[in-house]
Protein backbone atom coordinates (compact mmCIF):
# COMPACT_ATOMS: atom_id res chain seq x y z
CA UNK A 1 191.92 -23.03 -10.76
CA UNK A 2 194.65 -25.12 -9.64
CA UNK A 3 195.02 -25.34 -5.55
CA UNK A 4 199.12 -24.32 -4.26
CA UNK A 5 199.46 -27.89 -3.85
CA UNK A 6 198.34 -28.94 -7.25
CA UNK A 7 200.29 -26.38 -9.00
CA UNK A 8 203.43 -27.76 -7.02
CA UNK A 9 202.55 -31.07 -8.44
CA UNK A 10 202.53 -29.91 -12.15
CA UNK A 11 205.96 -27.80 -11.69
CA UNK A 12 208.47 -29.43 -13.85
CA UNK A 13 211.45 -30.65 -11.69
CA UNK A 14 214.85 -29.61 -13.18
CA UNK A 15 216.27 -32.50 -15.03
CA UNK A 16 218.66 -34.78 -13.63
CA UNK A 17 222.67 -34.40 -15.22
CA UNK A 18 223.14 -37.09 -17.20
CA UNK A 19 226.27 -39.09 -16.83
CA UNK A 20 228.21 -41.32 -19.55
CA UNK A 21 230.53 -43.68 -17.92
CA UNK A 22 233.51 -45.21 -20.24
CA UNK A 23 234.80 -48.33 -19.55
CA UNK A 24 237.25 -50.91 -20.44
CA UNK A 25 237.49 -53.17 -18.01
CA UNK A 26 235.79 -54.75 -15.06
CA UNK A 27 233.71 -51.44 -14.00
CA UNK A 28 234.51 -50.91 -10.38
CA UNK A 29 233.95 -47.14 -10.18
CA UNK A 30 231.33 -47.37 -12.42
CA UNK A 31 228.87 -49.65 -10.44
CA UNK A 32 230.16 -47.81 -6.95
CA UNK A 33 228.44 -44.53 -9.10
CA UNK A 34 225.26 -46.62 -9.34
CA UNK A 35 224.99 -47.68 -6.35
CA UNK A 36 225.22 -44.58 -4.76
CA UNK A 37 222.68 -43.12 -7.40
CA UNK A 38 220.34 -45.98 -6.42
CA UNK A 39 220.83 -45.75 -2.50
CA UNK A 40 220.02 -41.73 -2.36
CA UNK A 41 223.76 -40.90 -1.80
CA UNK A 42 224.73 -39.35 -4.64
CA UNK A 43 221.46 -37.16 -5.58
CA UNK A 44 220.65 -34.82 -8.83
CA UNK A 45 222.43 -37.27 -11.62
CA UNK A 46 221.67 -40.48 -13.15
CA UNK A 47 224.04 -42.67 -15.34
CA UNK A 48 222.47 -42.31 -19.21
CA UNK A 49 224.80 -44.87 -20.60
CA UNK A 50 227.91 -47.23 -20.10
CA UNK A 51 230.02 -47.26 -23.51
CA UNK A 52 233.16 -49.44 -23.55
CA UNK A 53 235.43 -50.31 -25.82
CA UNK A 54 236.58 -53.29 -25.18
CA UNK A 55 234.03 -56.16 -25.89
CA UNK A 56 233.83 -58.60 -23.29
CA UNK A 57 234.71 -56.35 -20.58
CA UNK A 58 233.30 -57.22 -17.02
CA UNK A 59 232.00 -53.88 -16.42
CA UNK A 60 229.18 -54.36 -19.53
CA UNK A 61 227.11 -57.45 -18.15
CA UNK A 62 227.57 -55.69 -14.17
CA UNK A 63 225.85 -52.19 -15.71
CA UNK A 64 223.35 -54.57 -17.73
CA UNK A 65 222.02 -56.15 -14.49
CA UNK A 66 221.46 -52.60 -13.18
CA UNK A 67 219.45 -52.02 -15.82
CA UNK A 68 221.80 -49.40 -17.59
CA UNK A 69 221.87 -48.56 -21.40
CA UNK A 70 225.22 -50.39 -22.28
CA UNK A 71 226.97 -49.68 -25.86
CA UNK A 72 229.67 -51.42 -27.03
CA UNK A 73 231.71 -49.64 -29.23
CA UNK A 74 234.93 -51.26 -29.83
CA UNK A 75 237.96 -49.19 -30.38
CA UNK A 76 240.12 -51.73 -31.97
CA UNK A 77 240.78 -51.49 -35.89
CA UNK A 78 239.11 -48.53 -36.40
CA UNK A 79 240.76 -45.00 -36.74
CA UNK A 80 240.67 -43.02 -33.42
CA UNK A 81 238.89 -40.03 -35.34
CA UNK A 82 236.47 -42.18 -36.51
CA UNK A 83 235.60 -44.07 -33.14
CA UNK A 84 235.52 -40.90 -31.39
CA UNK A 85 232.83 -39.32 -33.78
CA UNK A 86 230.87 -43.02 -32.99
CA UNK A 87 231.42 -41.93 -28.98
CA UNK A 88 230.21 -38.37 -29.25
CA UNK A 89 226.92 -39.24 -31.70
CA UNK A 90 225.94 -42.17 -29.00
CA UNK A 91 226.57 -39.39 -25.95
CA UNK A 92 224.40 -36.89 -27.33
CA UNK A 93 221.64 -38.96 -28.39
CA UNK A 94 221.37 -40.00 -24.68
CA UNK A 95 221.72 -36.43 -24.00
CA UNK A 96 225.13 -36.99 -21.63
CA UNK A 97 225.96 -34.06 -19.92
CA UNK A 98 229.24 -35.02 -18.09
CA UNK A 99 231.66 -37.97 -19.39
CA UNK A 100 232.99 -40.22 -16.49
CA UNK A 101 236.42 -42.04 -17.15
CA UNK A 102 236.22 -45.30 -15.44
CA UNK A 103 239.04 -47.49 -16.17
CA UNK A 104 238.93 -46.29 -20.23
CA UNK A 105 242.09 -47.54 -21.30
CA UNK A 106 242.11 -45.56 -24.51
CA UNK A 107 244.07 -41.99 -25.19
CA UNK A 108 241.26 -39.40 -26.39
CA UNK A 109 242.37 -36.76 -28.78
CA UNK A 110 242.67 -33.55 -28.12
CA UNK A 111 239.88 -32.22 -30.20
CA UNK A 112 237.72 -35.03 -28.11
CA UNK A 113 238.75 -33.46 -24.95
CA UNK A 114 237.97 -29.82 -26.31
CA UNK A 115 234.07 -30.83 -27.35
CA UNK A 116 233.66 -31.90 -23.23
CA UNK A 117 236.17 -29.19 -21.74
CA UNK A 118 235.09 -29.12 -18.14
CA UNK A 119 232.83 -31.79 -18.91
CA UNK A 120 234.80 -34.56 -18.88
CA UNK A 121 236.10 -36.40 -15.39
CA UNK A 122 238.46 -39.29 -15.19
CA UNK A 123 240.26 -41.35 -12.04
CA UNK A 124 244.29 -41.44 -11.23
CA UNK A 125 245.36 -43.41 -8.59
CA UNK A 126 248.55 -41.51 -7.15
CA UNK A 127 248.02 -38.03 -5.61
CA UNK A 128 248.69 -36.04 -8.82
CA UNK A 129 250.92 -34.43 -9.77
CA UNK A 130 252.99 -37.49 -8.23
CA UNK A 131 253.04 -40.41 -10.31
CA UNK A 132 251.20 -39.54 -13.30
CA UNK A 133 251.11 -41.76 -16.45
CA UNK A 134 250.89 -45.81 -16.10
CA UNK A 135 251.63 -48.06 -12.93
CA UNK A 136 251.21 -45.30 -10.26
CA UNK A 137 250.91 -47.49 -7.33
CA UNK A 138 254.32 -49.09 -8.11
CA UNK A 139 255.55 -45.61 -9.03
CA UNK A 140 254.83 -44.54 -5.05
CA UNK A 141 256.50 -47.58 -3.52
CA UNK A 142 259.48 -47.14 -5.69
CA UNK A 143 260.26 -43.98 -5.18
CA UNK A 144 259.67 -44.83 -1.16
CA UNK A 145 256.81 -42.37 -0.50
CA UNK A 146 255.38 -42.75 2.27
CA UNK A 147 251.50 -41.51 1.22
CA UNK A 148 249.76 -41.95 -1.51
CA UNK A 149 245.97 -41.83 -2.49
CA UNK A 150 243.89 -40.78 -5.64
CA UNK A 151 243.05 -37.81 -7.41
CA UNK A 152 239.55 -36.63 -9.73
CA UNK A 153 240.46 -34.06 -12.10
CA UNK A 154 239.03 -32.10 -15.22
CA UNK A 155 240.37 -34.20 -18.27
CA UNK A 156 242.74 -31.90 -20.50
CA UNK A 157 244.74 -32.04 -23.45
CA UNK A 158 247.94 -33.37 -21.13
CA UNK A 159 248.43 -36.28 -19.26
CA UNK A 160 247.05 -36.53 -15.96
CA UNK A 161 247.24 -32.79 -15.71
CA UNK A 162 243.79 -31.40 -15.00
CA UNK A 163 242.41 -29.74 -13.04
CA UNK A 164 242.52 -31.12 -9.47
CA UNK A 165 238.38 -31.59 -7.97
CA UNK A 166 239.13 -33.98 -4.73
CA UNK A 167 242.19 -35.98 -3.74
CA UNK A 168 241.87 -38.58 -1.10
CA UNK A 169 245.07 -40.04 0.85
CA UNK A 170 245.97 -44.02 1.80
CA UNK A 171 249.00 -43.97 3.95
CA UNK A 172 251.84 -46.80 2.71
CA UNK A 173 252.43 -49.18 4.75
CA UNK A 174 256.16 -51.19 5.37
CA UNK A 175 254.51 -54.62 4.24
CA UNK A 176 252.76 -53.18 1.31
CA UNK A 177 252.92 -54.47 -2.07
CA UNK A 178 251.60 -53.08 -5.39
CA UNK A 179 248.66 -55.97 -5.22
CA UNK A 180 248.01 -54.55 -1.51
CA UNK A 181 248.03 -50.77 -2.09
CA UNK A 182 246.55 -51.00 -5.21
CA UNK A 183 243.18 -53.08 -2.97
CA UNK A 184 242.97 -50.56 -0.23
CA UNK A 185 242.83 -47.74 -2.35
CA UNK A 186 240.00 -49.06 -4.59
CA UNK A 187 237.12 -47.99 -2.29
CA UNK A 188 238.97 -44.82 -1.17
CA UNK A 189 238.91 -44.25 -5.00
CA UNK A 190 235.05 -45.00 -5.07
CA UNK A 191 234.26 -42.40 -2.44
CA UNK A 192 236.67 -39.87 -3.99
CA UNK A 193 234.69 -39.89 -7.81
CA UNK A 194 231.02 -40.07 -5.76
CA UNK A 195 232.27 -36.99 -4.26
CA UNK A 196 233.81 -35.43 -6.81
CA UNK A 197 230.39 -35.75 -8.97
CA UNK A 198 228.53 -34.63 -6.72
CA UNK A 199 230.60 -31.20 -6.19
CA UNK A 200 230.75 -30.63 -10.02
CA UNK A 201 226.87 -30.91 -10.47
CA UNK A 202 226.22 -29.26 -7.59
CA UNK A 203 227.12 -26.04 -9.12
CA UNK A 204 228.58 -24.59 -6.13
CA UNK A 205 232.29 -24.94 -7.14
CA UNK A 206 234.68 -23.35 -9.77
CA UNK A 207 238.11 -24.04 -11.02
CA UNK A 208 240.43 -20.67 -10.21
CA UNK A 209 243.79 -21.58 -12.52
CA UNK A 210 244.55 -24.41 -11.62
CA UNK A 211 242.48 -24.85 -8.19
CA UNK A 212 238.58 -25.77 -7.39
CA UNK A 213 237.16 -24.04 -4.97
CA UNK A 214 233.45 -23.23 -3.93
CA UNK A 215 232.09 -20.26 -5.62
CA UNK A 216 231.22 -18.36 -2.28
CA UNK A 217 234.80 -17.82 -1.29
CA UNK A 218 235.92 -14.43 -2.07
CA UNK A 219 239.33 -14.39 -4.67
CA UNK A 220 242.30 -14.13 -2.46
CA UNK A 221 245.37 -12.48 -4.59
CA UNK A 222 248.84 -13.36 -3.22
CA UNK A 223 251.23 -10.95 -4.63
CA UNK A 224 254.29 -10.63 -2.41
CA UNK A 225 256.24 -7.81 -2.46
CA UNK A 226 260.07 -7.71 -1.14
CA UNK A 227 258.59 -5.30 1.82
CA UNK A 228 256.19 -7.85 2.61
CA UNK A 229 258.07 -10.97 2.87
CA UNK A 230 258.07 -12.55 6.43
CA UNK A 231 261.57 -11.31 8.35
CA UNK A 232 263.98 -14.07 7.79
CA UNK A 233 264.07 -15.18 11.55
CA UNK A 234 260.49 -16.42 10.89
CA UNK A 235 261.98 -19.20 9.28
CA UNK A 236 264.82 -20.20 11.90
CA UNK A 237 265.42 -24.03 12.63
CA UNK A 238 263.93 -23.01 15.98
CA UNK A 239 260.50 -21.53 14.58
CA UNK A 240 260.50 -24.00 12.65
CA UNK A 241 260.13 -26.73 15.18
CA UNK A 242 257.86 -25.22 17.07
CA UNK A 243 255.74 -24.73 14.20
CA UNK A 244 256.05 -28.40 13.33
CA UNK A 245 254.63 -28.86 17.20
CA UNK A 246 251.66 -26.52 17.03
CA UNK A 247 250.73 -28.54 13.69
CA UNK A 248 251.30 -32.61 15.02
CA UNK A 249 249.13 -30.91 18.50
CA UNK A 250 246.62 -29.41 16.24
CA UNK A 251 246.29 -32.68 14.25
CA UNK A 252 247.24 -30.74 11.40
CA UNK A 253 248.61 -32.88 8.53
């Protein structure tokens, strides 16, 4: 008869959510990911394989010294039906369960997207839904924001229009350039897609429309009526200031 301590032993542990991480270029996110796998930061997951689709890119030989399953699987010449077919055979004979966009520099189709609903993540560097699309940094300093930052979402059958899971915020500065803002948000966008991973396999979060919030928080319904509307002198230049007060003493931002 097995002892408590030897039955412990033969208990099969759950099995760690397997992550495919698509590249294209040099891999940044991706090897931030592994590193925080390999450092005990980012428990629970491991990364089952890197696929890009661009050969050459510096992201392959950088998973490779990790010791990573690497696939090339270039997209060029071939029809996108038929390279996305060649994607979802490799991820499901390493048994992915979540997709990780890193840098992928390819459109995926729609029916793509609906195989790995709420399974697939991917990276946008402007605090969406500001700037979506290409050449979001340069979007922000055009337009004169002053803020900025990064957003992980749920990929969807739109353009950077998912499903918000953590946004993190890099304040503009006068002397910034695209080169500039673009380096000091790269490890604010490491720490946002470690996080975000580890609050989607966690299991204790869930997307409410168009909002993810932890499972534990009871629904809140917001249905105003006319007779419950706040009086119109709540919103007087004077309340208003004083409001903006209590906030800046609060540290509010």
């Amino acid at each position: 008869m097995l002892t408590p301590e030897q039955a412990s032993e033969t208990e099969e542990k759950p099995r760690p959510i397997r992550l495919g991480i698509l590249i294209s270029g040099r891999g940044s996110n991706c090897m931030a990911i592994a590193h925080a796998i390999a450092q005990g930061e980012l428990t629970g997951c491991e990364i089952g394989v890197v696929v890009s689709n661009i050969p050459g890119a510096l992201g392959i030989e950088s998973a490779r010294t990790l010791g990573i399953p690497v696939i090339m699987l270039e997209g060029r010449g071939h029809e996108q039906r038929d390279h996305e077919e060649a994607i979802t055979a490799l991820l499901h004979k390493f048994r992915i369960d979540l997709i990780c966009l890193a840098g992928y520099r390819r459109v995926l189709s729609a029916s793509f997207i609906r195989q790995w609903k709420n399974r697939a993540l991917n990276l946008h560097a402007s605090l969406l839904p500001a700037f979506p699309d290409h050449g979001a940094t340069q979007q922000a300093l055009d337009y004169g924001a002053q803020y900025t930052g990064c957003t992980v979402y749920f990929v969807d059958e739109q353009v950077d229009s998912g499903v918000i899971i953590l946004q993190r915020i890099v304040e503009i500065l006068d002397t910034d350039t695209e080169s500039s803002l673009a380096h000091r948000l790269l490890p604010e966008q490491h720490l946002a897609y470690i996080e975000a991973i580890r609050r989607v396999i966690s299991n204790h979060y869930e997307a409410r429309g168009k909002r993810y919030v932890r499972r534990d928080l009871p629904q809140v319904e917001q249905d105003w009526s006319a007779n419950e509307l706040p009086d119109e002198e709540d919103f007087t230049p004077s309340r208003g200031a004083e409001t903006a007060q209590r906030a800046a003493g609060s540290g509010v931002r």
